[in-house]
Protein backbone atom coordinates (compact mmCIF):
# COMPACT_ATOMS: atom_id res chain seq x y z
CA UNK A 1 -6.42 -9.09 7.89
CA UNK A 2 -7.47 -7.14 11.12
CA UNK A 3 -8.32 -8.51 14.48
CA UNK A 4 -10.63 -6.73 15.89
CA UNK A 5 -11.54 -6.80 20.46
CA UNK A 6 -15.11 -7.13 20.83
CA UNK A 7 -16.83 -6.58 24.52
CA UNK A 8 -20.19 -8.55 25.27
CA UNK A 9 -22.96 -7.22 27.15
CA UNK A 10 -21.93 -8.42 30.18
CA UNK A 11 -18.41 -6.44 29.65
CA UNK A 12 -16.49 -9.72 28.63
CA UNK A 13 -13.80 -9.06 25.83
CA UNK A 14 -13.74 -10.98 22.73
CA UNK A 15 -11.23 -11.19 19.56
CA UNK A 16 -12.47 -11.31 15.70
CA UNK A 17 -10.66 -12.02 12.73
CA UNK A 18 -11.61 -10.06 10.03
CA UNK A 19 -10.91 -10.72 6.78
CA UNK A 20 -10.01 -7.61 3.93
CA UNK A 21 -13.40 -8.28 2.29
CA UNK A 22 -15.28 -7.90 6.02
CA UNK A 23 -15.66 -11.20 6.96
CA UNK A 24 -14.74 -12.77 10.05
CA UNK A 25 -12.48 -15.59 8.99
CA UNK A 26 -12.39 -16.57 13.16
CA UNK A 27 -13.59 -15.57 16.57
CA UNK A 28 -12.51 -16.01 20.10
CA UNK A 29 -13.56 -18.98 22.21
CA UNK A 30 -12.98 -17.70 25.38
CA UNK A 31 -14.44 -14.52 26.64
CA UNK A 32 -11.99 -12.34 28.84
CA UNK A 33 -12.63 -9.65 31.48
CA UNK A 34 -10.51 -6.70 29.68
CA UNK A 35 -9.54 -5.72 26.39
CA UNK A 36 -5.50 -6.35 27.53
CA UNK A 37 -5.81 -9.49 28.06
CA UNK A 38 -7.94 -10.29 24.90
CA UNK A 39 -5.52 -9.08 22.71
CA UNK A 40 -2.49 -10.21 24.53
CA UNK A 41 -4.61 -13.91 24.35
CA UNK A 42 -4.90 -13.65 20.82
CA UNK A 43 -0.90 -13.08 20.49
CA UNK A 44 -0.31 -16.20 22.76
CA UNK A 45 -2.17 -18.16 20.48
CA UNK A 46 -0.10 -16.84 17.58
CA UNK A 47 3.00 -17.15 19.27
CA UNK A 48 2.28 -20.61 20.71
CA UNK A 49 0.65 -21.60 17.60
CA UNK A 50 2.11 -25.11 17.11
CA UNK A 51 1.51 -26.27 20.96
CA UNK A 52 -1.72 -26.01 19.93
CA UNK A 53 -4.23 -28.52 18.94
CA UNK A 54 -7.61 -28.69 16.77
CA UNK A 55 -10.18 -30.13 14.18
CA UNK A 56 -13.23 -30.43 12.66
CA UNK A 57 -16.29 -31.65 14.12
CA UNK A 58 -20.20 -31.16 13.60
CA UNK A 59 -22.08 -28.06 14.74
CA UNK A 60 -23.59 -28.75 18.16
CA UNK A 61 -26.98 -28.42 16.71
CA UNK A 62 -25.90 -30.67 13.83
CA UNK A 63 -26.57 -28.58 11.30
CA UNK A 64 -23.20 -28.21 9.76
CA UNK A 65 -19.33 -28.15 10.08
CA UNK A 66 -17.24 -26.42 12.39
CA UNK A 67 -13.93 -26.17 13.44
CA UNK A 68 -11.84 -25.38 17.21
CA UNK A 69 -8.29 -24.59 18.18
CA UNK A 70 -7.18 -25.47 21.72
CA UNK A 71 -4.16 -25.12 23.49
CA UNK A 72 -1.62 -27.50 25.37
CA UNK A 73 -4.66 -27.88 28.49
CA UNK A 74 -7.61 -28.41 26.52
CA UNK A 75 -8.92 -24.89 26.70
CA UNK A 76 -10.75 -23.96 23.23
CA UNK A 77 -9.44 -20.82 21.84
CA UNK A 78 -10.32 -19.92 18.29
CA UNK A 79 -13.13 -21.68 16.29
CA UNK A 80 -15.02 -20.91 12.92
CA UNK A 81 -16.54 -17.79 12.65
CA UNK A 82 -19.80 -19.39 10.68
CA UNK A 83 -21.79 -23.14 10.04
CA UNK A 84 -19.94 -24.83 7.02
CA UNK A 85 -22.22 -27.20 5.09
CA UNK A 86 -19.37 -29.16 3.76
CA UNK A 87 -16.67 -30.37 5.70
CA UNK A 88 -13.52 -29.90 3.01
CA UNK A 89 -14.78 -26.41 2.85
CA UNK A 90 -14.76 -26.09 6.57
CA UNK A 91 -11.30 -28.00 6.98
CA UNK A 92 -9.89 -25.78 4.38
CA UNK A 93 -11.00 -22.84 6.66
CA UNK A 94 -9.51 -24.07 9.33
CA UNK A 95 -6.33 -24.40 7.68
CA UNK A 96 -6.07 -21.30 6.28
CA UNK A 97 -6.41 -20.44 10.01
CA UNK A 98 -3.67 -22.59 11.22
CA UNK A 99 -1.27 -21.08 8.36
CA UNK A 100 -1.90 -17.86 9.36
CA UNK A 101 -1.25 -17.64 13.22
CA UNK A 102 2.42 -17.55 12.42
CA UNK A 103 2.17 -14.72 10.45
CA UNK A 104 -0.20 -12.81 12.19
CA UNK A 105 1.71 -12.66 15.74
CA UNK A 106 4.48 -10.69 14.39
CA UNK A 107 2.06 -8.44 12.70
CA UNK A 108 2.34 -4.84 13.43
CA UNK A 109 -0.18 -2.13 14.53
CA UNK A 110 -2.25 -3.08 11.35
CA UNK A 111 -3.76 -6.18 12.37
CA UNK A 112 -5.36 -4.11 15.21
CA UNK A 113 -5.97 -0.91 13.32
CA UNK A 114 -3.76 1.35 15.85
């Protein structure tokens, strides 16, 4: 796994989780103004893992399955990084996710490619 900072075109920083096979496994919710605070929001979230909250729910356009991570205040901060057409598949996704976090916030330079 890598997690990889992303910046919009409007200079707004967002995390990706990359998979070994190039996938992205999960992406940011929340956009941030520098690449610092990205990262260091993506290591809250693994560090604070089990405050947090989350589920499954349909696409907003309905076409599909999703899935969201928030923390303690509501505040959506990881989701699916794709449309899942069946919900155990997208549920397993997002629990793959959730078993992760623990594991990824004491990763070392690695997960970030330094």
């Amino acid at each position: 796994m890598r997690c990889q900072v992303d910046i919009d075109g409007q200079g707004r920083f967002g995390w990706r989780l990359v998979a070994p096979n190039g996938r992205s496994v999960a992406v940011s919710l929340t956009l941030y103004d520098t690449h610092a605070r990205c990262r260091a929001a993506f290591l809250r979230l693994c560090a604070h893992h089990a405050e947090t909250g989350g589920g499954v729910q349909h696409s907003s356009d309905g076409g599909g399955w999703v899935w969201a991570v928030w923390d303690a205040s509501g505040r959506h901060q990881a989701g699916a990084a794709r449309t899942y057409e069946r919900h155990a598949t997208c549920r397993a996704s997002y629990d793959r996710f959730r078993a992760l976090l623990p594991e990824l916030g004491s990763a070392g330079p690695e997960l970030w490619g330094d």
